[in-house]
N, C-alpha and C. Protein backbone atom coordinates (compact mmCIF):
# COMPACT_ATOMS: atom_id res chain seq x y z
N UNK A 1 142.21 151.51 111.24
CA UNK A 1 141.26 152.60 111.06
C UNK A 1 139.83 152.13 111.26
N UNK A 2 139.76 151.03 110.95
CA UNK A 2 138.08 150.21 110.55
C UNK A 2 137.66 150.00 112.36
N UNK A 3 138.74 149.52 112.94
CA UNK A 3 138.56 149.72 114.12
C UNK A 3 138.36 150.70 114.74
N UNK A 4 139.17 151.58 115.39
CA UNK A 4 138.78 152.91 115.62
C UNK A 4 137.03 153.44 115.64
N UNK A 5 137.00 153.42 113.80
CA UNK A 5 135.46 153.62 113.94
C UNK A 5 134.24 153.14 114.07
N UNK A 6 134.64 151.42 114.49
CA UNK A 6 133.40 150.71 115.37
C UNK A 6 133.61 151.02 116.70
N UNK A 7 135.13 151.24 117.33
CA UNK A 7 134.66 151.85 118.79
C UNK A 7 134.39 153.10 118.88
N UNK A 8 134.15 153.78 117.84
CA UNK A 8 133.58 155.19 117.94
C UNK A 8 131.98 154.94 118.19
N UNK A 9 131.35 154.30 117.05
CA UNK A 9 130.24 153.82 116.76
C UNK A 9 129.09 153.42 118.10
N UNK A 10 130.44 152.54 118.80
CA UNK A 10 129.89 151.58 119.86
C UNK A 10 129.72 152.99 121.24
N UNK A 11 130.80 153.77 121.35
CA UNK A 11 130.78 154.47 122.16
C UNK A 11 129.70 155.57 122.06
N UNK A 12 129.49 155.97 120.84
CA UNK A 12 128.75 157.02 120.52
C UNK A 12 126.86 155.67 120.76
N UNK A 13 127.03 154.99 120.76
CA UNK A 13 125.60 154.09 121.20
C UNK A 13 125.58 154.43 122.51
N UNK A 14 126.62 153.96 123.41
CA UNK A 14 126.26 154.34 125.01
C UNK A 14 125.95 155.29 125.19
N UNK A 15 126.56 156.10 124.71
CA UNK A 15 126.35 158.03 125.09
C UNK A 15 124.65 158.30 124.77
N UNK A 16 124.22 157.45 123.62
CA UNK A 16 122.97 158.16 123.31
C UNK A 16 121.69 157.53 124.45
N UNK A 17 122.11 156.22 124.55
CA UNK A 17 120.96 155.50 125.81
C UNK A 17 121.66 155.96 126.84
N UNK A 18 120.81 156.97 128.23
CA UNK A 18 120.96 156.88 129.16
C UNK A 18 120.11 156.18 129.87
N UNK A 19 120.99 154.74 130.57
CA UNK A 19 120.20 153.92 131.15
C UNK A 19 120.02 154.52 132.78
N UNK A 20 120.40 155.61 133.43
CA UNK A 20 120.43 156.25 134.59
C UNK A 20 119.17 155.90 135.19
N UNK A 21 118.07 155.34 135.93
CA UNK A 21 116.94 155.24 136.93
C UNK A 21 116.71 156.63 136.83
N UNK A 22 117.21 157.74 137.44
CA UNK A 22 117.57 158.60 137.90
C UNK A 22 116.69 159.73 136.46
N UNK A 23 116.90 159.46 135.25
CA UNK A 23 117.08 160.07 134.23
C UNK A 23 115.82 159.67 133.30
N UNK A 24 115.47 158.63 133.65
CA UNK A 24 113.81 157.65 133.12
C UNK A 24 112.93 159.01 133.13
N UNK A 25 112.41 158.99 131.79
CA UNK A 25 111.07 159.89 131.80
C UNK A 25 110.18 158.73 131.70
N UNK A 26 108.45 160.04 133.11
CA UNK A 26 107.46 159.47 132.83
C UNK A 26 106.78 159.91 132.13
N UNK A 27 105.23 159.74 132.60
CA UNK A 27 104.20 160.30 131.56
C UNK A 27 103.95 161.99 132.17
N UNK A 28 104.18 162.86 131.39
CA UNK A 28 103.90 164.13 131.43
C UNK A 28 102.22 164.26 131.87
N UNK A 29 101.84 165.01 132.45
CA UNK A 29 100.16 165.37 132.99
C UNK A 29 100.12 163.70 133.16
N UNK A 30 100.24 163.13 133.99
CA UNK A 30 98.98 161.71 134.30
C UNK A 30 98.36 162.07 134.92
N UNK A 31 97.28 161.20 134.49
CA UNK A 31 95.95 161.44 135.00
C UNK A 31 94.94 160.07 135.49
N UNK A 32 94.99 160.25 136.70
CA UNK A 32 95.09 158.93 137.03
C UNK A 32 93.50 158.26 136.74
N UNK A 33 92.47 159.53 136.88
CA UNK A 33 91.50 159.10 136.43
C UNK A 33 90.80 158.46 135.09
N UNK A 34 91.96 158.54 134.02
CA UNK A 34 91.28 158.21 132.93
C UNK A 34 92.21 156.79 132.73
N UNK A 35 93.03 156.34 133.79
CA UNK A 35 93.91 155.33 134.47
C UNK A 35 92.97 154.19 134.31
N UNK A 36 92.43 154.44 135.44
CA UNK A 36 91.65 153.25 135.97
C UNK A 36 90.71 152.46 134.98
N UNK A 37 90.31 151.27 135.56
CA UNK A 37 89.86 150.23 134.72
C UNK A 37 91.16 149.11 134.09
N UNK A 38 90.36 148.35 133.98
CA UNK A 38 90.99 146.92 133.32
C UNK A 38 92.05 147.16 132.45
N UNK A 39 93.25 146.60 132.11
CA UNK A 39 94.16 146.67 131.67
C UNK A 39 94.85 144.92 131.86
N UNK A 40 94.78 144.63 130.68
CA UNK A 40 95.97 143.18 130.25
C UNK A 40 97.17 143.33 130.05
N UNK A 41 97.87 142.49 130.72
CA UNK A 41 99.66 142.79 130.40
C UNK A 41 99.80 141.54 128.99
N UNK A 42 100.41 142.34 128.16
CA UNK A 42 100.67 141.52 127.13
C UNK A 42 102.16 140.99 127.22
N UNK A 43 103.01 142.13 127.78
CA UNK A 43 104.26 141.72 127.81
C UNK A 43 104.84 142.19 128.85
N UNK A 44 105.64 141.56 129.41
CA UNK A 44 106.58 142.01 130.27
C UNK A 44 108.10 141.25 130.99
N UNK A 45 108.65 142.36 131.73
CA UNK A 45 109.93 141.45 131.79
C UNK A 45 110.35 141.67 132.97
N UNK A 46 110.82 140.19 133.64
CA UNK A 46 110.15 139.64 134.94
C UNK A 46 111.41 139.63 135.84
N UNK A 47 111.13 140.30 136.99
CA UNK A 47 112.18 140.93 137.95
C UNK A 47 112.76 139.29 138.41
N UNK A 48 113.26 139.63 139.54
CA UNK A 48 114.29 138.05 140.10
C UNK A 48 112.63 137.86 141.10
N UNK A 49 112.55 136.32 141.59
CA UNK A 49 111.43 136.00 142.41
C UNK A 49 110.83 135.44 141.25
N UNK A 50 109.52 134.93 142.70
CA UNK A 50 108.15 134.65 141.76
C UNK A 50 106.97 135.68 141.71
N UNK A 51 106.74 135.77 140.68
CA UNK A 51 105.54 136.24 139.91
C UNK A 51 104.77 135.94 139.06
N UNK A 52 103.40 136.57 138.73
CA UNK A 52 102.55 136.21 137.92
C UNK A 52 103.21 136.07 136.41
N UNK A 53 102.92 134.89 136.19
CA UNK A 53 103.23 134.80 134.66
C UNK A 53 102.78 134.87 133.32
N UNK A 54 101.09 134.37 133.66
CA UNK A 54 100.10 134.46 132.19
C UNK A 54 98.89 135.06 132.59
N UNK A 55 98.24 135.32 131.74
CA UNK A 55 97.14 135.74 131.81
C UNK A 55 96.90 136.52 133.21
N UNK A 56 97.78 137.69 132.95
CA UNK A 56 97.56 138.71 133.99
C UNK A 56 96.49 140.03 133.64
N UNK A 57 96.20 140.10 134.47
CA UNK A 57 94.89 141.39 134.20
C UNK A 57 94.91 142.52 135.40
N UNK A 58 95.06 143.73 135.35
CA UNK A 58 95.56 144.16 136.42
C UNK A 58 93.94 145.78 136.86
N UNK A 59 93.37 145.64 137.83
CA UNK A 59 92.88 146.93 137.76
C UNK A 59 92.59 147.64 138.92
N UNK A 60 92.87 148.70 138.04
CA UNK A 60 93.17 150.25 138.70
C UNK A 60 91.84 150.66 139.29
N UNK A 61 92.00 151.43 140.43
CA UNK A 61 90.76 152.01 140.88
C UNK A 61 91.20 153.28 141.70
N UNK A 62 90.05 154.30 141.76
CA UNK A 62 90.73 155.63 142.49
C UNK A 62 89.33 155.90 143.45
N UNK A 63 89.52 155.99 144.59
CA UNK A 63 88.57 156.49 145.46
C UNK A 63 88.02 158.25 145.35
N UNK A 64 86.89 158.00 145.97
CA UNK A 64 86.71 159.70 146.23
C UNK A 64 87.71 160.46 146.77
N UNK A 65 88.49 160.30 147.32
CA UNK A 65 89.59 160.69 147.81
C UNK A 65 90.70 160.88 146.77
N UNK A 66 90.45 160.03 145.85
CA UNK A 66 91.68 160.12 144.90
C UNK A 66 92.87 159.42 145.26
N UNK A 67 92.57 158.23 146.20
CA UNK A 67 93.84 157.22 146.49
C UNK A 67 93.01 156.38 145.81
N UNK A 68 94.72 156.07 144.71
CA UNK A 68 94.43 154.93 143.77
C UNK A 68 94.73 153.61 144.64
N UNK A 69 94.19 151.97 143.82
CA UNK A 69 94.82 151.10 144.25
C UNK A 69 94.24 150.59 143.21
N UNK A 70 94.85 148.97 143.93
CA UNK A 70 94.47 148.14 142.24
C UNK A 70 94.59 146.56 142.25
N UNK A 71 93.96 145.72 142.39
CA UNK A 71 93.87 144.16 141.95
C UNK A 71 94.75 143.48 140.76
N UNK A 72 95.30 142.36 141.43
CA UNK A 72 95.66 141.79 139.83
C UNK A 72 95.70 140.11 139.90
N UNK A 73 94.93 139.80 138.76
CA UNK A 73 95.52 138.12 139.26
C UNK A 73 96.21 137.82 137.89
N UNK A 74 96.58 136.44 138.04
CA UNK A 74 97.75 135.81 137.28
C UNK A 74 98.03 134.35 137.37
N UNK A 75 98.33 133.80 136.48
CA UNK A 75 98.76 132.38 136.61
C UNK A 75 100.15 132.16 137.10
N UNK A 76 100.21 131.47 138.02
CA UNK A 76 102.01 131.10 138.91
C UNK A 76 102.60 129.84 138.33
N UNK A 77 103.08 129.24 138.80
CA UNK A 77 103.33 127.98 138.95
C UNK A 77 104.49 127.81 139.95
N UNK A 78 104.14 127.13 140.93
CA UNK A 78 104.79 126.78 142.46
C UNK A 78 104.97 125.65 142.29
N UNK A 79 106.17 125.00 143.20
CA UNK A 79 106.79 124.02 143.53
C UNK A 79 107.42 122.99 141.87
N UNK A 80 107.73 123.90 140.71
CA UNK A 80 108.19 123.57 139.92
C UNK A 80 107.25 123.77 138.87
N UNK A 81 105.93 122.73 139.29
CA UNK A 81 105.07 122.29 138.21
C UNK A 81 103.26 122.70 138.64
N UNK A 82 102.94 123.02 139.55
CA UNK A 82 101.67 123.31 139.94
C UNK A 82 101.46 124.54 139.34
N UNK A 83 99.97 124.62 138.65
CA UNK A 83 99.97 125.60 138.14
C UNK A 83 98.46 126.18 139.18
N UNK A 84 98.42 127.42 139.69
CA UNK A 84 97.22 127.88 139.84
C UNK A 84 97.26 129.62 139.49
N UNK A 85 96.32 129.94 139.78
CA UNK A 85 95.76 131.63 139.90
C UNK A 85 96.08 132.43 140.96
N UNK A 86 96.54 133.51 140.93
CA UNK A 86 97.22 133.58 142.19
C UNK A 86 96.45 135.45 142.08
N UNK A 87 95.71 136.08 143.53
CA UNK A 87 95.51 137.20 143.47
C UNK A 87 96.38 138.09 143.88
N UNK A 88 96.31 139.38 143.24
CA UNK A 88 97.42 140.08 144.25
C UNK A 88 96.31 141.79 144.57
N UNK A 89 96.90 142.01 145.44
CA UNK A 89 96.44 143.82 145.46
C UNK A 89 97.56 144.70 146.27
N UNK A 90 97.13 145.86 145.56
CA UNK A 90 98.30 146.78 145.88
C UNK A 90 97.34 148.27 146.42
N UNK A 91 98.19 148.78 147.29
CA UNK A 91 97.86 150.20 147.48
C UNK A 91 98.93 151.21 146.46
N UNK A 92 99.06 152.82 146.48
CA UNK A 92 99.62 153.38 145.90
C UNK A 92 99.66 154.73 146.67
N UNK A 93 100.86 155.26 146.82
CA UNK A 93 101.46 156.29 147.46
C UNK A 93 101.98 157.24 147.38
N UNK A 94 101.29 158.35 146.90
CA UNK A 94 101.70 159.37 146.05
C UNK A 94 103.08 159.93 146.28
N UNK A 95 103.66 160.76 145.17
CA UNK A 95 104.92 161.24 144.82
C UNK A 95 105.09 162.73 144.52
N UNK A 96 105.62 163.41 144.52
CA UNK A 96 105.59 164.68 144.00
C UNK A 96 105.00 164.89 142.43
N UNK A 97 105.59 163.52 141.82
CA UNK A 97 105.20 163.80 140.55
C UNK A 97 104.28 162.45 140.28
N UNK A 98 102.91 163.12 139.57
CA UNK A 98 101.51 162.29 139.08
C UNK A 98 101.76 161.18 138.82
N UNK A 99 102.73 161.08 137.96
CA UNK A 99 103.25 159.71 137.66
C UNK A 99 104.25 158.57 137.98
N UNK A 100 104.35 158.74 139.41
CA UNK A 100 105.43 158.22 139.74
C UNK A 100 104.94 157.85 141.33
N UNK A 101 104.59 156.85 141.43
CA UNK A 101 104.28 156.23 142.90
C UNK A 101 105.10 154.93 143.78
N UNK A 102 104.70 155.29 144.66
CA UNK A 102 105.19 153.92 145.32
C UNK A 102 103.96 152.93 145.50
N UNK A 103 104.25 151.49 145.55
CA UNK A 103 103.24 150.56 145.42
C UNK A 103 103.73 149.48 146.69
N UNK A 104 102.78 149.45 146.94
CA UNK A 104 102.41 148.30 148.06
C UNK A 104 101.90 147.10 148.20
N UNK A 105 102.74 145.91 147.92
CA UNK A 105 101.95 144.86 147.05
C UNK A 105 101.31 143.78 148.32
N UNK A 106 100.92 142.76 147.96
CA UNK A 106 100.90 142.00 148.34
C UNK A 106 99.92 140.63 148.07
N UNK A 107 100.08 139.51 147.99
CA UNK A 107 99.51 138.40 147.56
C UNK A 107 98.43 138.00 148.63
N UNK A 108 97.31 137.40 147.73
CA UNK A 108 96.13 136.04 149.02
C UNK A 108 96.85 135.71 149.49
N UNK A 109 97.72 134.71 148.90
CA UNK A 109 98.67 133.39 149.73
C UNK A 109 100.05 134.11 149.84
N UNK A 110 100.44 133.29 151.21
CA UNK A 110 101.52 133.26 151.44
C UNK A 110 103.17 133.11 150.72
N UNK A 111 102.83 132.75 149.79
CA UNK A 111 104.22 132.48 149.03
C UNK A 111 104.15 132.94 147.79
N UNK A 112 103.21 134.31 147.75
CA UNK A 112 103.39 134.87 146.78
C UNK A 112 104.45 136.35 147.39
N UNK A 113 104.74 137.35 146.39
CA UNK A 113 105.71 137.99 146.99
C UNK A 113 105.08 139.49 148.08
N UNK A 114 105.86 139.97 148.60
CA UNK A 114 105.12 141.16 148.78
C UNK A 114 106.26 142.25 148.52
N UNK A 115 105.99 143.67 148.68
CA UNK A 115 106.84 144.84 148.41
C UNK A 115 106.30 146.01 148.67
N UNK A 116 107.20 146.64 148.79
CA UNK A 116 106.95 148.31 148.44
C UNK A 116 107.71 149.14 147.46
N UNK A 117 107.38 148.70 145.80
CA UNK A 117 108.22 148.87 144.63
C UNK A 117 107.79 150.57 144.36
N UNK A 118 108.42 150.99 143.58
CA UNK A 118 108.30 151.93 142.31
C UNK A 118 107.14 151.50 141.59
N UNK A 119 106.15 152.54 141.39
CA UNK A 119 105.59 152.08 139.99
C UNK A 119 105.31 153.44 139.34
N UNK A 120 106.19 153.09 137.86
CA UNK A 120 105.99 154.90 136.92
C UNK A 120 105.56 154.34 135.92
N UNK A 121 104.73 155.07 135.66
CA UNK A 121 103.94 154.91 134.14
C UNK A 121 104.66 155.70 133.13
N UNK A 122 104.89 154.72 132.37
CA UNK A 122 106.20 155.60 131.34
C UNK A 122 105.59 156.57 130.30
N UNK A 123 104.12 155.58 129.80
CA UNK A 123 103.72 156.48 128.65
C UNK A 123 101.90 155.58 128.79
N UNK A 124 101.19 156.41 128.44
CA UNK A 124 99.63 155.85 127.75
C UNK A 124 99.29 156.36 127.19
N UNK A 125 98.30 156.21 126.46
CA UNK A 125 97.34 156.54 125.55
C UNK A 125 96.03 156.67 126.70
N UNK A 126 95.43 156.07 127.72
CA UNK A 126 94.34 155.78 128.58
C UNK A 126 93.50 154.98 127.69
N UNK A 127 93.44 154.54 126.03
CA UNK A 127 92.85 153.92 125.53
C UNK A 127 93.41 152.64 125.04
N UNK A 128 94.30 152.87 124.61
CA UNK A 128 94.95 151.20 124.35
C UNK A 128 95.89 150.80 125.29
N UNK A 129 97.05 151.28 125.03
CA UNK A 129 98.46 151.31 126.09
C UNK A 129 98.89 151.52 127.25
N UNK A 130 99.52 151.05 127.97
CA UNK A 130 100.22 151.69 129.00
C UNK A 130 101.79 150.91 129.24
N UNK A 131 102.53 151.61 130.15
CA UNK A 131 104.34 151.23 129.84
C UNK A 131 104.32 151.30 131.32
N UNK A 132 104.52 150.13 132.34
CA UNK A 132 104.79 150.70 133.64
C UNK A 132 106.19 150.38 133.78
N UNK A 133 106.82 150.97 135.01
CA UNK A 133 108.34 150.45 135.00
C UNK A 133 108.39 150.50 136.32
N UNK A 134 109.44 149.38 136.93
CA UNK A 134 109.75 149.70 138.52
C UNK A 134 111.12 149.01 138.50
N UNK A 135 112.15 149.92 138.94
CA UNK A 135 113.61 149.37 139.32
C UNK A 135 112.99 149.15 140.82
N UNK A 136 113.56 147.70 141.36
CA UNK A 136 113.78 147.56 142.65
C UNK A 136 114.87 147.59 143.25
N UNK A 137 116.32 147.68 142.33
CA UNK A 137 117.43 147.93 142.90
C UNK A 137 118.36 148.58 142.02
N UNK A 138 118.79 149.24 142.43
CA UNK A 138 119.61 150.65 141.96
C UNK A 138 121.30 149.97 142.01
N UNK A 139 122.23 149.52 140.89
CA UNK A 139 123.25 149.09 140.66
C UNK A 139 123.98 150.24 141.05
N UNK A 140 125.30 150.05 141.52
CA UNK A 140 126.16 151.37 141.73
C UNK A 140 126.63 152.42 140.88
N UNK A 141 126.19 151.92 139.59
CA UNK A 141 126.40 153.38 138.39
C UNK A 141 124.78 153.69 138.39
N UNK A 142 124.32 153.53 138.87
CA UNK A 142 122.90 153.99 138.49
C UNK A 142 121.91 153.64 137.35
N UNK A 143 122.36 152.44 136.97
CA UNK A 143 121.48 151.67 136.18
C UNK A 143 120.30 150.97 137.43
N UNK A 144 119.78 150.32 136.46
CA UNK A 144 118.75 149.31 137.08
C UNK A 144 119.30 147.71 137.57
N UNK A 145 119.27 147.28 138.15
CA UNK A 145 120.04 145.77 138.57
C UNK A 145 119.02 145.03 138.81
N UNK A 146 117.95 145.11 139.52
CA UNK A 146 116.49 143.84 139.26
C UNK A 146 115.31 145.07 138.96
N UNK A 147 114.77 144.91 137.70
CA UNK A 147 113.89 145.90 137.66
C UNK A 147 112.64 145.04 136.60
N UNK A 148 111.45 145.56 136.69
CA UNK A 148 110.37 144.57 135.55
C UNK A 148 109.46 145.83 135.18
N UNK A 149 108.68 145.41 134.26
CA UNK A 149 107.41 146.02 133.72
C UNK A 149 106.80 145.50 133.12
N UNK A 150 105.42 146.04 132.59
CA UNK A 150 104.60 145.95 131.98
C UNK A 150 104.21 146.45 131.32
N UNK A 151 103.65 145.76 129.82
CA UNK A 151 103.28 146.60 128.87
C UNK A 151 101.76 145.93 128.51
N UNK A 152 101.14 147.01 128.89
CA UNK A 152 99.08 146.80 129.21
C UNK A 152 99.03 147.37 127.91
N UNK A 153 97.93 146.31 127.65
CA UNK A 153 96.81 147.14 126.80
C UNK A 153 95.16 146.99 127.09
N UNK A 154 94.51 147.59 126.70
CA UNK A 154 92.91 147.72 126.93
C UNK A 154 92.72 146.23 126.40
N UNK A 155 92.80 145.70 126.02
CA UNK A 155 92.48 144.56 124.51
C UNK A 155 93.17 143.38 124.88
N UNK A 156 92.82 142.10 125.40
CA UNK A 156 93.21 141.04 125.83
C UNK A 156 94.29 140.55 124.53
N UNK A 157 93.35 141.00 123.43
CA UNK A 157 94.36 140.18 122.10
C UNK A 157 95.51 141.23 121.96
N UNK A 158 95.77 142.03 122.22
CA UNK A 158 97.25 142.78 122.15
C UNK A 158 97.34 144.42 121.75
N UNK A 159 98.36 144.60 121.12
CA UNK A 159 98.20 145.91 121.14
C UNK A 159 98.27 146.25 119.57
N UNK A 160 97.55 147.37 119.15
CA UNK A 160 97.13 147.98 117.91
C UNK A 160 98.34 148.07 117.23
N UNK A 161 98.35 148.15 115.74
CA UNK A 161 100.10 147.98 115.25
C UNK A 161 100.25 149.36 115.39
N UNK A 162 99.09 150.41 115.01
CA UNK A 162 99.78 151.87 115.88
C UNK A 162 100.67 151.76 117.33
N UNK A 163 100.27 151.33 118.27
CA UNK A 163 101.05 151.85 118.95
C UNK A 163 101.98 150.79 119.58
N UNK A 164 102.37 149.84 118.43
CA UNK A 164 103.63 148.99 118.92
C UNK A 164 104.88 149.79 118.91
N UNK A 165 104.93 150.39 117.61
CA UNK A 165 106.39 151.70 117.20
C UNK A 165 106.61 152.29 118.64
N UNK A 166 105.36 153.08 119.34
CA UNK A 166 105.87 154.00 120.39
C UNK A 166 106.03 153.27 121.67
N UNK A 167 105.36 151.77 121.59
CA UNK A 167 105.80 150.93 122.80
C UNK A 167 107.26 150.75 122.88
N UNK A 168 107.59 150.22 121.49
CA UNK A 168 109.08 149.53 121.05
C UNK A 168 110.19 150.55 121.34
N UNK A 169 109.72 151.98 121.26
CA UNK A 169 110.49 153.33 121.32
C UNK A 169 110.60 153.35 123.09
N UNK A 170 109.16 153.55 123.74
CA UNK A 170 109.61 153.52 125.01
C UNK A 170 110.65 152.41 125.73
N UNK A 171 110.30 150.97 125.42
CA UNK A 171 110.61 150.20 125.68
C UNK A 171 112.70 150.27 125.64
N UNK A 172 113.12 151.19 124.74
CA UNK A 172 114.43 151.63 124.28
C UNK A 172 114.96 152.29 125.66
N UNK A 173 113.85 153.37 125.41
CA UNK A 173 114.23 154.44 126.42
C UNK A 173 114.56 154.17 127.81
N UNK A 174 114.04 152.94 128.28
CA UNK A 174 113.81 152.73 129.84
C UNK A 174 115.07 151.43 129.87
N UNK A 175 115.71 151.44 128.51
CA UNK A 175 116.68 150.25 128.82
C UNK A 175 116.39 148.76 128.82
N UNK A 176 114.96 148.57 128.35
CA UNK A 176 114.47 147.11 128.76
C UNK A 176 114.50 146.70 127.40
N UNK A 177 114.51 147.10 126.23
CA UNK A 177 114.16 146.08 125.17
C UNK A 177 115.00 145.07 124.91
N UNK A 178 114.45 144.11 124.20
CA UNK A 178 114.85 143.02 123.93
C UNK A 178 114.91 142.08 125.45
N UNK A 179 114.24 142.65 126.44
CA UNK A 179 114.17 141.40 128.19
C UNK A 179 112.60 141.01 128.12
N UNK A 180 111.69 141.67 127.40
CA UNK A 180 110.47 141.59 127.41
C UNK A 180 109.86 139.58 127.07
N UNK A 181 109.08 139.52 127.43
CA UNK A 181 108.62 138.04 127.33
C UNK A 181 106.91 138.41 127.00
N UNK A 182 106.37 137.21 125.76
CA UNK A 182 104.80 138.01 125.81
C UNK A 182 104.08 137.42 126.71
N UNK A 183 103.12 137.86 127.42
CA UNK A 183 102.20 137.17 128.32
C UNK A 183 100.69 137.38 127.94
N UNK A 184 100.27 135.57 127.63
CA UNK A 184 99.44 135.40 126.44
C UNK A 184 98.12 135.15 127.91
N UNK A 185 96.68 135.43 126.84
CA UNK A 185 95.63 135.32 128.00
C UNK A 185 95.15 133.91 127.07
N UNK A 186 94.45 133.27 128.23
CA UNK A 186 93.90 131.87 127.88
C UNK A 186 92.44 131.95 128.50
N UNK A 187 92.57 132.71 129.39
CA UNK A 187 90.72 132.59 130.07
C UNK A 187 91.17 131.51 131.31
N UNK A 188 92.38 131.35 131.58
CA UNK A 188 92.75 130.60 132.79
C UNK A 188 92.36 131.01 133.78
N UNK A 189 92.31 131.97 134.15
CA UNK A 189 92.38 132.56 135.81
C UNK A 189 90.83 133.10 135.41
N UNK A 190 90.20 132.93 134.50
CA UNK A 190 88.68 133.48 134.96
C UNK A 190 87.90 131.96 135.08
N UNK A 191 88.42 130.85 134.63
CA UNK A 191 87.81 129.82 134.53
C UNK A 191 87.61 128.73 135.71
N UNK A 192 89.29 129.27 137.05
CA UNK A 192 89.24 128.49 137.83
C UNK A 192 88.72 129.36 139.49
C-alpha cells in the first residue's frame, strides 16, 4: 500500500511540472525599454560548449528604431587553464511575442562560440531581476536537452531576499532548478 502511494506521489509531481519548451511562460507586456541597461548575471546554468563563466555583465540597448541588441563580457578560461576576458555581442530578432526573441551571438575572438539561440525573458521586475531562458535543442518529448540561462540582477552583489522566492519559483517553472551555478563578480574583466 505504502508503495502504491509514493508512486502516486511521484506521478502526481510529473503531472504538476510541465517541462514542455513549448508550454514555458514568458514575461506578460515586456517592455523592452525599461530592459535596457546593465544587468549582472549572478547565476546561471551553463549549456554544453564554452562560455563565459564569471563576472559576466551583460547590456541591453534599443535603437530609435526599437531594434534591441546587447554587449556582454565575461571571464573564459581556454586551453584548460588560461584565464582571460572574453567580449561577446548579440543582435535580437523580433517574435510575435515581446518577449521572446531570437539572438544572434557572437564573440571578438575566434574560439569563442557563436549562434542564433532563443532568448525569453521569463520574468523582471526592470529594477532588480531578470530570468532569461534559451533551449537550444528540443529533446523528442519536448523537453529541453542543451538549454542555459540567466539570472541578472541590477546589483553586482546579488539579488534582494525579496525577490529570491519569485526567482527560485521561476527557476521551478522553466525546469532548471537545482542546474544553476553562482557567477560571482571580482572586478576581473574591468581590470584587464
Amino acid at each position: 500500500m505504502l508503495g502504491i502511494c509514493v508512486a502516486l506521489c511521484v506521478l502526481a509531481t510529473c503531472w504538476a511540472q510541465d517541462c514542455q519548451v513549448s508550454n514555458i511562460q514568458v514575461m506578460q507586456n515586456f517592455d523592452r525599454s525599461r530592459y535596457t541597461g546593465r544587468w549582472y548575471a549572478v547565476a546561471k546554468k551553463d549549456p554544453v560548449g564554452l562560455f563565459l563563466l564569471y563576472n559576466v555583465v551583460a547590456q541591453f540597448s534599443v535603437d530609435e528604431s526599437g531594434k534591441m541588441t546587447a554587449t556582454a563580457h565575461g571571464r573564459v578560461i581556454i586551453l584548460n587553464n588560461w584565464e582571460m576576458c572574453a567580449n561577446m555581442f548579440g543582435t535580437f530578432e523580433d517574435t510575435p511575442d515581446p518577449a521572446k526573441f531570437k539572438m544572434r551571438y557572437w564573440g571578438a575572438a575566434s574560439y569563442l562560440q557563436t549562434g542564433n539561440d532563443d532568448h525569453w525573458v521569463i520574468d523582471t521586475d526592470y529594477d532588480n531581476y531578470a530570468i532569461h531562458y534559451s533551449c537550444r535543442e528540443v529533446d523528442l518529448d519536448g523537453t529541453c536537452l542543451d538549454g542555459y540561462s540567466f539570472i541578472f540582477s541590477r546589483h553586482p552583489t546579488g539579488l534582494r531576499p525579496e525577490d529570491q522566492k519569485i526567482v527560485t519559483n521561476k527557476k521551478k517553472e522553466i525546469c532548471f532548478l537545482g542546474k544553476y551555478r553562482r557567477v560571482g563578480h571580482t572586478g576581473f574583466c574591468e581590470s584587464s
